[in-house]
Every structure is written in C-alpha cells, then in structure tokens.
Protein backbone atom coordinates (compact mmCIF):
# COMPACT_ATOMS: atom_id res chain seq x y z
CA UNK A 1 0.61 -8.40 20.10
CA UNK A 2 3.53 -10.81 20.88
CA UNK A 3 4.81 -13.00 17.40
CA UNK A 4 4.48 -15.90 19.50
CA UNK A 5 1.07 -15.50 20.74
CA UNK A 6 -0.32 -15.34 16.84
CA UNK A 7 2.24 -18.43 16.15
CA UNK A 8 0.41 -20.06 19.29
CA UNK A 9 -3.32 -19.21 17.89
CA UNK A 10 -2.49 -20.56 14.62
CA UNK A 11 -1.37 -23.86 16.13
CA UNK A 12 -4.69 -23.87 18.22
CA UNK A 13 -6.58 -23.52 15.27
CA UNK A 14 -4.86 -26.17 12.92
CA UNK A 15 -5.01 -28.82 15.19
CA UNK A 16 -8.71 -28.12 16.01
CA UNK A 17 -9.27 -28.80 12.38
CA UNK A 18 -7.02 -31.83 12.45
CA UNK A 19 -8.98 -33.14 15.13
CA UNK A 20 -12.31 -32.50 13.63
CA UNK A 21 -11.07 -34.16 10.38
CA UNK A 22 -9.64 -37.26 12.49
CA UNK A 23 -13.23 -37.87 14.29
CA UNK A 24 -14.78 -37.83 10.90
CA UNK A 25 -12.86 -40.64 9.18
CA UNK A 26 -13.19 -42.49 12.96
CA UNK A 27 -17.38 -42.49 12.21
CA UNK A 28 -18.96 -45.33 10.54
CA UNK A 29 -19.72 -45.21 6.74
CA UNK A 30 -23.37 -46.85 7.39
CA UNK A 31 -26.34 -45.73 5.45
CA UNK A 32 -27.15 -42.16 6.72
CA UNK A 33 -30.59 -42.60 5.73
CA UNK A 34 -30.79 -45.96 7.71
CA UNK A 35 -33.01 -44.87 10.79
CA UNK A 36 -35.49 -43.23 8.34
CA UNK A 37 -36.13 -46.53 6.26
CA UNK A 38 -38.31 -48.19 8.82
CA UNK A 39 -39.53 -44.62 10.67
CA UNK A 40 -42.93 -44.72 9.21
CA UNK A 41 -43.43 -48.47 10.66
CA UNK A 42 -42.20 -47.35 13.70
CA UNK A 43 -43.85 -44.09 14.35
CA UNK A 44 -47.62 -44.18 15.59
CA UNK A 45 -49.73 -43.94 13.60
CA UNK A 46 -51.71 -40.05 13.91
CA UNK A 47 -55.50 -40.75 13.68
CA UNK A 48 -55.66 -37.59 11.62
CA UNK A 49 -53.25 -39.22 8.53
CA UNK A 50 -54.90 -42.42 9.20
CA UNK A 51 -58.25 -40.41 7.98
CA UNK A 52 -56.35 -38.77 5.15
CA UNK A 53 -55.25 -41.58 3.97
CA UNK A 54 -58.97 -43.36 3.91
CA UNK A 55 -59.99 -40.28 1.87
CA UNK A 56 -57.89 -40.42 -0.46
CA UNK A 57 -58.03 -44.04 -0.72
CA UNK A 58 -62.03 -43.61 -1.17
CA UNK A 59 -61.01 -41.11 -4.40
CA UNK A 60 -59.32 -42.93 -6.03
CA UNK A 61 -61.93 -45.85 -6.78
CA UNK A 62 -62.37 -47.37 -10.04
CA UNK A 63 -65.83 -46.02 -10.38
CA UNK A 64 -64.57 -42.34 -9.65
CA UNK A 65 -66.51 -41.98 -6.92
CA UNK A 66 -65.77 -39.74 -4.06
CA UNK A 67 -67.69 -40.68 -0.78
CA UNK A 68 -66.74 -38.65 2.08
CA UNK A 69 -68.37 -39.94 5.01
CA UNK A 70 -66.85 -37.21 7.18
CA UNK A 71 -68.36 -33.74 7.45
CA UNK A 72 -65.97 -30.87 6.03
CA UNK A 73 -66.22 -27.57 5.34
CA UNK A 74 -66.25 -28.95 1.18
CA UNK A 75 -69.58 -30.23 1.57
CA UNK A 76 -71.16 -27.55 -0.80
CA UNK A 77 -69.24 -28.92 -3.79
CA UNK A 78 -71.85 -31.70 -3.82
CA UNK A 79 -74.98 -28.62 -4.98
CA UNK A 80 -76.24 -29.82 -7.72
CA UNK A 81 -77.43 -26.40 -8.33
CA UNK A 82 -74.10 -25.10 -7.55
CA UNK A 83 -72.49 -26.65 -10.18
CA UNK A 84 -73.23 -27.66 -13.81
CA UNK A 85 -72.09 -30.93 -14.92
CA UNK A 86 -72.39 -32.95 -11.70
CA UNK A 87 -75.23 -35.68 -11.32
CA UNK A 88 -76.39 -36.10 -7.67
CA UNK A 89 -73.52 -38.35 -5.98
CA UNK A 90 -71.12 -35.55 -7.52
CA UNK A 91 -70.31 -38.13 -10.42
CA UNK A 92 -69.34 -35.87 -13.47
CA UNK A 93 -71.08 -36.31 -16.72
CA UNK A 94 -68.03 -35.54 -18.79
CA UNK A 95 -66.12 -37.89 -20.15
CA UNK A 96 -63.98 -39.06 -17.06
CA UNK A 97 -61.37 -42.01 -17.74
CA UNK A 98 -62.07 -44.81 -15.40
CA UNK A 99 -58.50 -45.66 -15.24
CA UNK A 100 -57.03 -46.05 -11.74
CA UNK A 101 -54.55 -43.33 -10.37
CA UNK A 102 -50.93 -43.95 -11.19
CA UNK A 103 -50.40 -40.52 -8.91
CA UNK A 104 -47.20 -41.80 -5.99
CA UNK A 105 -46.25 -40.08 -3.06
CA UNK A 106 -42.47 -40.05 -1.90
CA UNK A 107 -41.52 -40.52 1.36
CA UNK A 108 -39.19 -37.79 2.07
CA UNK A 109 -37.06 -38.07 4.99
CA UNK A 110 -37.12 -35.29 7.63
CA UNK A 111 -33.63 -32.90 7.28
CA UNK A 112 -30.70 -33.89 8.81
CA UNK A 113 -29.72 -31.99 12.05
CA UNK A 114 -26.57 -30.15 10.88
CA UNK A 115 -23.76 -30.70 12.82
CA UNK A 116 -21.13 -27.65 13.77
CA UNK A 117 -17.78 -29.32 12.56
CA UNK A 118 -19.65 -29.06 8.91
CA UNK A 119 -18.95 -25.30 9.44
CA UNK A 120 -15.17 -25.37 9.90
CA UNK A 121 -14.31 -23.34 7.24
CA UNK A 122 -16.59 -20.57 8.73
CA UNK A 123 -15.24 -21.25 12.20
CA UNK A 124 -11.39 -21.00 10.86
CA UNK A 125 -12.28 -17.77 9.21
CA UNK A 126 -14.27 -16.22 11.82
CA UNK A 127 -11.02 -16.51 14.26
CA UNK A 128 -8.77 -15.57 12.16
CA UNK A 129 -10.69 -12.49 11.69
CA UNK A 130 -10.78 -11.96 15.73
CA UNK A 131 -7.07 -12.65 15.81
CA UNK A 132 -6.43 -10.07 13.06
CA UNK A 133 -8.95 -7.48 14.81
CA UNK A 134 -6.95 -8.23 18.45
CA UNK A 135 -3.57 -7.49 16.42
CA UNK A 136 -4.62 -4.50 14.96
CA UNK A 137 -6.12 -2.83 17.92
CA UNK A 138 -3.06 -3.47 20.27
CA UNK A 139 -0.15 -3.29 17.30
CA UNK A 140 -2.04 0.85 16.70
CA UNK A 141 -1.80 0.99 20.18
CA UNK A 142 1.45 0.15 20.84
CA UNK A 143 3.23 2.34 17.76
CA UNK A 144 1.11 5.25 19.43
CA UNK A 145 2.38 4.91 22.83
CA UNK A 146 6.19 4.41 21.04
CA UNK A 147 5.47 7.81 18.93
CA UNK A 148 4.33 10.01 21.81
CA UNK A 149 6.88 8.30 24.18
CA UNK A 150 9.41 9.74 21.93
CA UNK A 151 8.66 12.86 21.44
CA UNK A 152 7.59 13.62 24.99
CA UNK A 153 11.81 12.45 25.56
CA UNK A 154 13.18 14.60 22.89
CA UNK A 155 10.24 17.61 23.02
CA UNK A 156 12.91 19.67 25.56
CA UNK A 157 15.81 18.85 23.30
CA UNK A 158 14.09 20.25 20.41
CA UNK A 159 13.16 23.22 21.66
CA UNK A 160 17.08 23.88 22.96
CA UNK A 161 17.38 24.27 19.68
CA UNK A 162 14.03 25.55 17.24
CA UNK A 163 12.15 28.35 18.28
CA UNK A 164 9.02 26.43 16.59
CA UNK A 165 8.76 22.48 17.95
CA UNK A 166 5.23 20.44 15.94
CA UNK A 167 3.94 23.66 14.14
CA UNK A 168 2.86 22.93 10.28
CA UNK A 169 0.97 25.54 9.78
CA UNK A 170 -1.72 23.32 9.57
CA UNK A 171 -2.25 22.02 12.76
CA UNK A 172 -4.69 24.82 13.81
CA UNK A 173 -6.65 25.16 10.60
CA UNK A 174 -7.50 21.55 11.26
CA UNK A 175 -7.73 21.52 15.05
CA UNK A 176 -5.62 19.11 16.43
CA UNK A 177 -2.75 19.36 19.06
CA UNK A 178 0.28 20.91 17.78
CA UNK A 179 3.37 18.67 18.01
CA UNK A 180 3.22 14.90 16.94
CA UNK A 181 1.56 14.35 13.72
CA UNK A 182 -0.08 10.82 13.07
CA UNK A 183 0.79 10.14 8.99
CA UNK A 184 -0.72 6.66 9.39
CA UNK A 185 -1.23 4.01 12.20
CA UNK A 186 2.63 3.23 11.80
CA UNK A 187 3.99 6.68 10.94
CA UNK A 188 4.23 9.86 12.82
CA UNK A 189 5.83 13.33 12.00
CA UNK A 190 7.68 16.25 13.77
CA UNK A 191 8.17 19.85 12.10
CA UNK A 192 10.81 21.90 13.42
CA UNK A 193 11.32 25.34 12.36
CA UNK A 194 13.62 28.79 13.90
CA UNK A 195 17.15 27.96 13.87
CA UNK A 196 20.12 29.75 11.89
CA UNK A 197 21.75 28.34 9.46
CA UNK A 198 18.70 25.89 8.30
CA UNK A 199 15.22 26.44 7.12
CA UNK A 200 12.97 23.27 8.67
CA UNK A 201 13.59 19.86 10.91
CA UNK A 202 11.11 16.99 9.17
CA UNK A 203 11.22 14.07 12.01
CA UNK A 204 9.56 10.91 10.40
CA UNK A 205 8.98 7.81 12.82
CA UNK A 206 8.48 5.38 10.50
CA UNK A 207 7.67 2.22 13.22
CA UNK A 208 6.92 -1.36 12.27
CA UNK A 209 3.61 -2.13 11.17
CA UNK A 210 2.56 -3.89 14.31
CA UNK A 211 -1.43 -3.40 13.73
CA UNK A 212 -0.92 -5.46 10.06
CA UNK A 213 -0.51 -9.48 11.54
CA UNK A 214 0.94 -10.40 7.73
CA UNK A 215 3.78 -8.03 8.94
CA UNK A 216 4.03 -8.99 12.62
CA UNK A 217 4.30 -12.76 11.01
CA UNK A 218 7.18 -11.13 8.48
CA UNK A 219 8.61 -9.65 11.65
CA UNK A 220 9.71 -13.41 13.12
CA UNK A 221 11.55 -14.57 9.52
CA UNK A 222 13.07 -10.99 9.07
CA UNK A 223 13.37 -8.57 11.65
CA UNK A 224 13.25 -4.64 11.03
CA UNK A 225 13.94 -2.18 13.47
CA UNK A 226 11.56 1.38 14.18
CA UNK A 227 13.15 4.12 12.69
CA UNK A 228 13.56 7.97 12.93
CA UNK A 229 14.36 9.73 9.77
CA UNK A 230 15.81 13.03 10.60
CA UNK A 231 15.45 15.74 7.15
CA UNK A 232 17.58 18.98 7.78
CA UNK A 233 16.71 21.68 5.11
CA UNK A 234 19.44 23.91 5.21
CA UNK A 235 20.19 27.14 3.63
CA UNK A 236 21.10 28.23 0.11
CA UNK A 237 24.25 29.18 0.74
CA UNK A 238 25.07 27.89 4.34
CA UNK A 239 27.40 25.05 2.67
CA UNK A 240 29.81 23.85 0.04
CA UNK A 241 28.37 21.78 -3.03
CA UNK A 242 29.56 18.14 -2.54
CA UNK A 243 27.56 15.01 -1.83
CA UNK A 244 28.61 12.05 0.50
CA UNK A 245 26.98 9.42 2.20
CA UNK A 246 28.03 6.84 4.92
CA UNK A 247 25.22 3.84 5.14
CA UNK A 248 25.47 0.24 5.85
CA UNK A 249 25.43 -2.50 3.79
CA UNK A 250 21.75 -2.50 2.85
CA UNK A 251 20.94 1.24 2.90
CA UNK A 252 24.06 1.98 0.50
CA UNK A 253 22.75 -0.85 -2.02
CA UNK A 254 19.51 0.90 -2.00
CA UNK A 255 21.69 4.32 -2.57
CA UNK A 256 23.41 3.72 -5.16
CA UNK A 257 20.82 2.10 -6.91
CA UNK A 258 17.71 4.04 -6.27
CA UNK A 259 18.80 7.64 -5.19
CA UNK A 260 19.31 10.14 -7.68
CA UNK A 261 22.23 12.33 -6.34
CA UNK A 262 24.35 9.34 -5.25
CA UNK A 263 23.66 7.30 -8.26
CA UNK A 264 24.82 10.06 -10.22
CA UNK A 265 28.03 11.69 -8.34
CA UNK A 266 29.20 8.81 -6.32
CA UNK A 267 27.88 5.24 -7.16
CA UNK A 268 31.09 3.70 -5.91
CA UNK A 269 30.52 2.25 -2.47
CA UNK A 270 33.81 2.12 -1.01
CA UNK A 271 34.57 -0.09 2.69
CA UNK A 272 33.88 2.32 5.96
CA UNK A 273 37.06 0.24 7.62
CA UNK A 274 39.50 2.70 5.41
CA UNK A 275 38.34 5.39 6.67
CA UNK A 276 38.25 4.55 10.25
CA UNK A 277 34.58 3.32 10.65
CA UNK A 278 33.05 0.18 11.93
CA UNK A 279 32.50 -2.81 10.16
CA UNK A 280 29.24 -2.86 8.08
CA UNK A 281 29.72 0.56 6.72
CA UNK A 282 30.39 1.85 3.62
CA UNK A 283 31.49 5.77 2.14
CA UNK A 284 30.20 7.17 -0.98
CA UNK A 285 31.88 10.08 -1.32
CA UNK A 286 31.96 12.92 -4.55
CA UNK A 287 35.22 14.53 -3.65
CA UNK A 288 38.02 12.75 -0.87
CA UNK A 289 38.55 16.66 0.56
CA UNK A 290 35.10 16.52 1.89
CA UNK A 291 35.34 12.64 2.96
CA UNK A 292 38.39 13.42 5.40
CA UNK A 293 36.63 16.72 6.99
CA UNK A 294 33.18 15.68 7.61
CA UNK A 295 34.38 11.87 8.98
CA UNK A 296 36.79 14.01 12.04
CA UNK A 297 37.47 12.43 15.55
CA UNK A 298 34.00 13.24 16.84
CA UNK A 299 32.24 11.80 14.20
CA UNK A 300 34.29 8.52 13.76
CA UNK A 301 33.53 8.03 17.36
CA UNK A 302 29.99 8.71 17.49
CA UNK A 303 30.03 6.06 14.93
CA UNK A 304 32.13 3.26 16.78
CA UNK A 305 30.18 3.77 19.94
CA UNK A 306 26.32 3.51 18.20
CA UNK A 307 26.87 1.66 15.50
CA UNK A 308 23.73 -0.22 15.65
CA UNK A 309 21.94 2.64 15.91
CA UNK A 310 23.32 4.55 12.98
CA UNK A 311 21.65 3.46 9.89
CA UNK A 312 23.37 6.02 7.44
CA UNK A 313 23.83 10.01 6.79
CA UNK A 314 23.45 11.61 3.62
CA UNK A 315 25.11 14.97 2.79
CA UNK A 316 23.94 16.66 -0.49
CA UNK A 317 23.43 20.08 -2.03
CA UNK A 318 21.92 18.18 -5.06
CA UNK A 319 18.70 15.74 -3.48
CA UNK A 320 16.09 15.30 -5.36
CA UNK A 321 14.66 12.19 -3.99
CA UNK A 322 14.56 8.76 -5.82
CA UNK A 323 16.07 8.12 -9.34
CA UNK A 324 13.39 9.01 -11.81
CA UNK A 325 12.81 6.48 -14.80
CA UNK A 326 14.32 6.75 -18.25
CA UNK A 327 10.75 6.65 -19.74
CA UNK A 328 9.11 9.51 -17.40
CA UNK A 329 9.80 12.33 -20.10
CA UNK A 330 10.50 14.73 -18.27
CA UNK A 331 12.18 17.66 -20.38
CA UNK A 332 13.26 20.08 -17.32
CA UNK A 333 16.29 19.30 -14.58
CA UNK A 334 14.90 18.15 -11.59
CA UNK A 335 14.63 20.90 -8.22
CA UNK A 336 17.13 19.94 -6.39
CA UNK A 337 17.36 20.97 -2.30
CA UNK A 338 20.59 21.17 0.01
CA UNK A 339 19.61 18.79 2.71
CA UNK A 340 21.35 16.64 5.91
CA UNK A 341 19.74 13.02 6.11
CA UNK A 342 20.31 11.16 9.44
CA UNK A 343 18.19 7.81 9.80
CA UNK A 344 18.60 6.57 13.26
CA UNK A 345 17.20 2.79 14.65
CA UNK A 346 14.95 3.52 17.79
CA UNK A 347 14.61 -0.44 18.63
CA UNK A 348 16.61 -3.10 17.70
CA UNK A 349 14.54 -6.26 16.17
CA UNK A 350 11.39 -4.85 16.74
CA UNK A 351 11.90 -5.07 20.59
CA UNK A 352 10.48 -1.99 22.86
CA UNK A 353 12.97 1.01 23.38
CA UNK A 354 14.57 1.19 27.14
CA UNK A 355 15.74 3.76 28.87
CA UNK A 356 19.58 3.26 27.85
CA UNK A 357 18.13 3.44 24.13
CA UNK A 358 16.09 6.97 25.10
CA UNK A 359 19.76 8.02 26.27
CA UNK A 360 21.78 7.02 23.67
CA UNK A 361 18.81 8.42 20.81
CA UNK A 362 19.05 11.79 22.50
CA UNK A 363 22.97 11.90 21.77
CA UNK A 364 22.63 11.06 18.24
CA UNK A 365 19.88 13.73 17.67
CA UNK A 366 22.49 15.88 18.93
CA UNK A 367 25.03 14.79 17.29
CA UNK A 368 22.65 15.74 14.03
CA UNK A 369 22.61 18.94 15.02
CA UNK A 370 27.06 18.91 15.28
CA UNK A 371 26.91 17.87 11.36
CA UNK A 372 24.81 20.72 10.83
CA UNK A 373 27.30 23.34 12.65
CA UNK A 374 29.98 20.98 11.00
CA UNK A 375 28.86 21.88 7.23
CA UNK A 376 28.61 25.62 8.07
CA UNK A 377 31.80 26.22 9.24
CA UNK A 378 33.35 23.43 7.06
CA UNK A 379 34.46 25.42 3.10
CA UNK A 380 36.23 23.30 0.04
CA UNK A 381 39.54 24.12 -1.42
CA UNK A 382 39.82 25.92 -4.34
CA UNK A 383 40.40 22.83 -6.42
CA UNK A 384 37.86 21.08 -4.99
CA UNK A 385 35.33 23.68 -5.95
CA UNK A 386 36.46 23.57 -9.25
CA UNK A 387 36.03 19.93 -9.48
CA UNK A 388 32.33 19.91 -8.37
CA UNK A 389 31.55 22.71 -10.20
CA UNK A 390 32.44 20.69 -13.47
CA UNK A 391 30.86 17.29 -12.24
CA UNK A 392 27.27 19.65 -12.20
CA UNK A 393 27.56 21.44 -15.46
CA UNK A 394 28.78 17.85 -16.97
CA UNK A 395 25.33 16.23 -15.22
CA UNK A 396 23.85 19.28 -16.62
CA UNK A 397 24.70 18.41 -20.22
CA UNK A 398 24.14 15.21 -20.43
CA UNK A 399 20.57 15.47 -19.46
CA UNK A 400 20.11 18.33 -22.02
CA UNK A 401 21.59 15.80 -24.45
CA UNK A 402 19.45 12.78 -23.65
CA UNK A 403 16.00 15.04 -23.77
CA UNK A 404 16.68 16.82 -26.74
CA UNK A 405 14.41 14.41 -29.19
CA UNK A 406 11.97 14.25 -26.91
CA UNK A 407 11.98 18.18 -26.40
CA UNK A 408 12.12 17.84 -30.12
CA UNK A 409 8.75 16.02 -30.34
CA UNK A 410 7.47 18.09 -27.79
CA UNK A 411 7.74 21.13 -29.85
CA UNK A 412 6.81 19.68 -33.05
CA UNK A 413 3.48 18.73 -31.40
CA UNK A 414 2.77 21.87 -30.17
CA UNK A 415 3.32 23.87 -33.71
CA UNK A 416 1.24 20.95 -34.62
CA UNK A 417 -1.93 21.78 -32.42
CA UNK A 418 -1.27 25.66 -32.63
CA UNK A 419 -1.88 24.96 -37.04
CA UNK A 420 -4.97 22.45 -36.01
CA UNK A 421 -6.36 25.81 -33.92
CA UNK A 422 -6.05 28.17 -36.66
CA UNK A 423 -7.26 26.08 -39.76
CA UNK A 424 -10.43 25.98 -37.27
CA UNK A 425 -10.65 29.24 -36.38
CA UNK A 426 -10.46 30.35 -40.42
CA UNK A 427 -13.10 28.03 -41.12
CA UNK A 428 -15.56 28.56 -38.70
CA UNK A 429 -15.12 32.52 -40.44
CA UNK A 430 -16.55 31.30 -43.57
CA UNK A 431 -14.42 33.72 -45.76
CA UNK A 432 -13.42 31.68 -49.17
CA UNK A 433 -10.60 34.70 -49.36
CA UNK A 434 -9.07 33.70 -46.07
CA UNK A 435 -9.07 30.20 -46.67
CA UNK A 436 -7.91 30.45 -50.06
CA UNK A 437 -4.44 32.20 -48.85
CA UNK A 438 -4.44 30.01 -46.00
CA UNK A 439 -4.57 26.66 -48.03
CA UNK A 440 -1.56 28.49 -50.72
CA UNK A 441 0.15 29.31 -47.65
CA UNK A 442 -0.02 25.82 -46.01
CA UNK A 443 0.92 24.28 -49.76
CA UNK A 444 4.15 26.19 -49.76
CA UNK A 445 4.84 24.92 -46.32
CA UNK A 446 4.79 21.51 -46.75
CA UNK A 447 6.36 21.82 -50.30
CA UNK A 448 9.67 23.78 -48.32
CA UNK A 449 9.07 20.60 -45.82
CA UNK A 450 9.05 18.48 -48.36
CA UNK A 451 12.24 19.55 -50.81
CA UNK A 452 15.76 18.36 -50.70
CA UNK A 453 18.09 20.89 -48.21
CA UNK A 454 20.87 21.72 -49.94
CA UNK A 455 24.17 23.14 -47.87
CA UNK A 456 25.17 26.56 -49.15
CA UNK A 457 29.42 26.75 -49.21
CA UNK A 458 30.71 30.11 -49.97
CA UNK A 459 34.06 30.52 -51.98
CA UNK A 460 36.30 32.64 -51.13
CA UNK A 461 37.71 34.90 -54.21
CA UNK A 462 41.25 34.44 -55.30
C-alpha cells in the first residue's frame, strides 16, 4: 500500500469526526426529555389502561374494598371456602390498616433512539482496523513478489557458481520448495553451498516491513532501503588473519560500536576519500598492508560507480557477531568464524527495484564473489603477520585477565556444591564413624582457611 493512500485515509477519517463533532455543538441544547412531558396527554387513551387504571383505582378505597366488576380469570380468590380469613365480599378479618395507599407510579419515558455518530469511537476503530488489515495483506504481498523476483534474477548466477543453490538440508524434511526461504513476512533466505575455497553462501533479504502500517507511516519521515545481506563462510585456512571494513556513515557508527571484531581491532573510522573512495565512506582497517591490497583499481571502481548501492563490506577471520555485554559472564573466548560480509541496497527509499537496478545488483553479487578470489590469492608480509599475530594473543590476554575473578567464583562455587553433595551422601549412610572423621576433617579445613599465610623465604648459607 502507497504512504499516501494511508496519509489520505487518515485525513478521511479525522475530518469525518470533525464534522460529526461540529453538527453536535450546531443542535439545540433544549430539554431532551421535552416531547415526553406532555406524551401521555397526547397519546389516546388504550381502553385496556383506561380499565387498569379503574381497577386499581377501585383497590385502593378507604374501606379496602376490592370490587371487580369485570370477569377475570382471579375470580376464585373470592371462595370463601378457598380461603381462611376472608368474609364474603373478600374483606379480610385481620387487622388491615385503613390508611389510603401512598404506593406512586413513575412515568418513565420510552428509550431514546440511539443515534450512529454516538458510536464514533467504534466507527474510528473499526476502520482503522480495515486500513491496517488492507496494509498488511498487500505490504506481505508485495515483499513476496520482491523476494521471489530476486531470486528468480540471480537463481542462474548462483548456480555459475555453487553446485548447491536453496538447499538447507531442511527443506525436504519439512516439504517445501527448495530455494527461497520465507524467515518472516519481511525476510527471506538463500543457502548456497559447493564452491572451492568457501564452505556456505547465507543470502538474507531483509525488505521493509511493508505489511506493518506503523512502519509504512515511519517509511514517509525516514526512509530505509530493502536490503541483501550477502554471508561468505570461507575456509580455515583459505586467507590471511586481518580484519577491515569499508561502510558508510551509519553502518560504521553501528561497527564500531556494536560489532565485536571491529570494536576490538579497528575502532578508528578513518575518511574513505584517502583512500580513493566516494564520499560517505569510511575504512576501518587492522593493518594498512591489507587496506592498500584489498581496496585495488577494481574495487575502488566498483565502489565509485554503485555507491548507493554499496552499504559496506566486512573482512574478518575473527567475527563473532555483536559485542557481548560486560555483565554476560561468560568465562570462555568467543568462536570466532572467517567470514566476507557484503550488504547491498536492492531499492532506494523504499521505491520498487527496475530493471537497471536488477542489472547493476547482479554485478555487485559478482563482484562478491571477486573479493572472495581476491582474499585467496591475496597473503600478508612477514611483518604484517607478525603484527596480527600479537594483536590476537594481546585480545587473548586481556580477556583471560578480566574473567579471572569471575572464573574464580565459578570454581569456588563448584568445590562448594561438590562438599554440599558429600556431607549428604555421608549422612544419609548413618555411620557415626564416617561422620565423625568427616566433621574432624572439615574442622581442619576451615581452621587452614581460616589461619594467617605466612611467606616462606629461604636463606641462602654463607
């Protein structure tokens, strides 16, 4: 659904409301209940209530007499024989007060017809439910028909070069097709598998969220584009250890801030304009040898001529996904994988891809696989080695160092529970013996535990 035809239905509705609230105020504030005051003079009068009312009127005497003069189907409550108490005319021979009836009846006005702008609260709900329903029926529509457009383009250019195109592994266990993968309503998958030099291909289309109308209303204030997230998995051994990036602006803020490998081995974002790039870009780089062979002639223009379409590449032997937090305790080094990371913009601003923008995707998937051949072939300088080879075992160290009281604690906790298990298991034996050398035993412990350490210094003899 088009931004401006939710901006349009939104407008429709407010001013229906302002228009219902306008012919309210424009009514006049008489009495409501003014045509009811005078309805009973005005209505007929029904023979039937006319008779009621006689009845009750002949009830209600001060003598307490009832006289019906009309036949009903109550006659038999005048048996004397029936009824104990009762004197022929019905008049009781308790003690009846001959006070008159203070007993009122209310005139109640009928209902009030309820009138439909009373409901506009239900009304304004009720379409804004539609609307959302409309928008998320064509927005899932739509990101399908981008997915499978997509793929369908790039399916021959994939196989070129995978011997496996959309096989998981998991595709036939759960029967459906194998190829495009739906992840969610706005996010599709592509496995690629059988080519040297790199175990997998993960595709991600990650496309806007066009069946959620809070983010198609998002989508007018701040544009995103649909994205493909290319994840090469390459070989142990098939490339050098060295991490760089090249993002732009945004994606290297998010880098250096939220990525674990780049936050740790080059947080410095330094201007893509030194290094021959457009403007926009920016370079975080571990070691300048690799910086100056992986940004070549090819690359540099690959980058000048689809810019906009380039949102960053990330080279690392040493990913391991997002930063974790300080407080997460974990005690081991995180697995690490050697990986090339190529996010690519499929639209610009949300609008449908074209057929120049199928062309100029297919180039840049290829020019994925070129960094791929690129990092094989490409080997660091003896030096350089040597340099990232320290800036690991120096990570290495400090993480060692910064878990040690934790791993501390850890450990203490665990002699702790392994005591707790044996003190239970000695006295579920029931043998004062074995509990007796286990309490002296668990006495000296704590006395060791408990005593100054002294530091031993041997002397040498003169």
């Amino acid at each position: 659904m088009k931004p401006w035809f939710v901006i349009l239905s939104i407008i429709l509705l407010i001013n229906n409301v302002w228009v219902i609230a306008d012919f309210n105020e424009e009514l006049p504030e008489d009495n409501e209940f003014a045509e009811f005051e005078d309805f009973e003079d005005e209505k007929p009068k029904s023979p039937v209530v006319e008779q009621f009312k006689d009845m009750n009127h002949q009830e209600f005497e001060d003598d307490g007499m009832v006289e019906d003069d009309v036949d009903s189907e109550f006659d038999h409550f005048q048996d004397e024989e029936e009824f104990e108490g009762l004197e022929g005319n019905g008049r009781s021979t308790g003690g009846r007060s001959d006070e008159p009836s203070t007993l009122t009846i209310t005139k109640v006005p009928l209902h009030l017809r309820a009138r439909w702008d009373s409901f506009y609260l239900e009304i304004l709900m009720a379409t804004g439910l539609f609307v959302y329903f409309i928008n998320y029926l064509t927005g899932k529509t739509k990101n399908c028909r981008i997915a499978e457009s997509w793929f369908a383009e790039h399916k021959q250019l994939l196989l070129d070069n995978f011997s496996l195109v959309g096989d998981t592994g998991k595709s036939l266990e759960e029967g459906q097709d194998t190829g495009l993968v739906k992840e969610s309503e706005s996010q599709y998958s592509i496995y690629c598998s059988g080519r040297v030099g790199c175990d997998s291909l993960l595709i991600e289309l990650k496309l806007i969220k066009r069946q959620d109308l809070v983010a198609v209303l998002a989508q007018i204030l701040r544009p995103q584009n649909d994205q493909a997230h290319l994840r090469i998995e390459m070989s142990k051994d098939e490339s050098d250890n060295f991490v760089l990036a090249v993002a732009t602006k945004k994606t290297a803020f998010h880098f250096t801030r939220d990525i674990a490998d780049i936050s740790t081995y080059c947080p410095e974002k330094k201007p893509g304009e030194k290094f021959g790039l457009p403007n926009g870009f920016y370079v975080m780089s571990e070691i300048a040898e690799a910086t100056s062979a992986i940004l070549d002639t090819r690359v540099l223009q690959a980058f000048n001529k689809y810019s906009q379409y380039i949102d960053y590449i990330h080279i690392s032997d040493q990913y391991s996904g997002p930063k974790q937090q300080e407080d997460s305790g974990q005690l081991t080094m995180p697995d690490v994988k050697r990986v090339l990371l190529v996010g690519l913009n499929i639209s610009l601003k949300g609008k449908m891809p074209n057929v120049e923008n199928t062309e100029k995707m297919k180039s840049l998937v290829q020019f994925a696989f070129y960094l791929l051949d690129k990092l094989r072939r490409f080997k660091l300088s003896k030096e350089g080695k040597s340099k990232t080879d320290k800036n690991r075992q120096r990570v290495e160290e400090a993480f060692w160092k910064t878990t040690h009281l934790v791993r501390a604690e850890a450990a203490a906790a665990k002699r702790e529970e392994k005591r707790r298990q044996e003190k239970e298991r000695i006295l579920q034996e029931e043998d004062p013996d074995k509990q007796r050398k286990w309490e002296e035993k668990e006495q000296k412990r704590l006395a060791k535990k408990r005593a100054p350490r002294m530091k031993q210094l041997k002397v040498k003899a003169l």
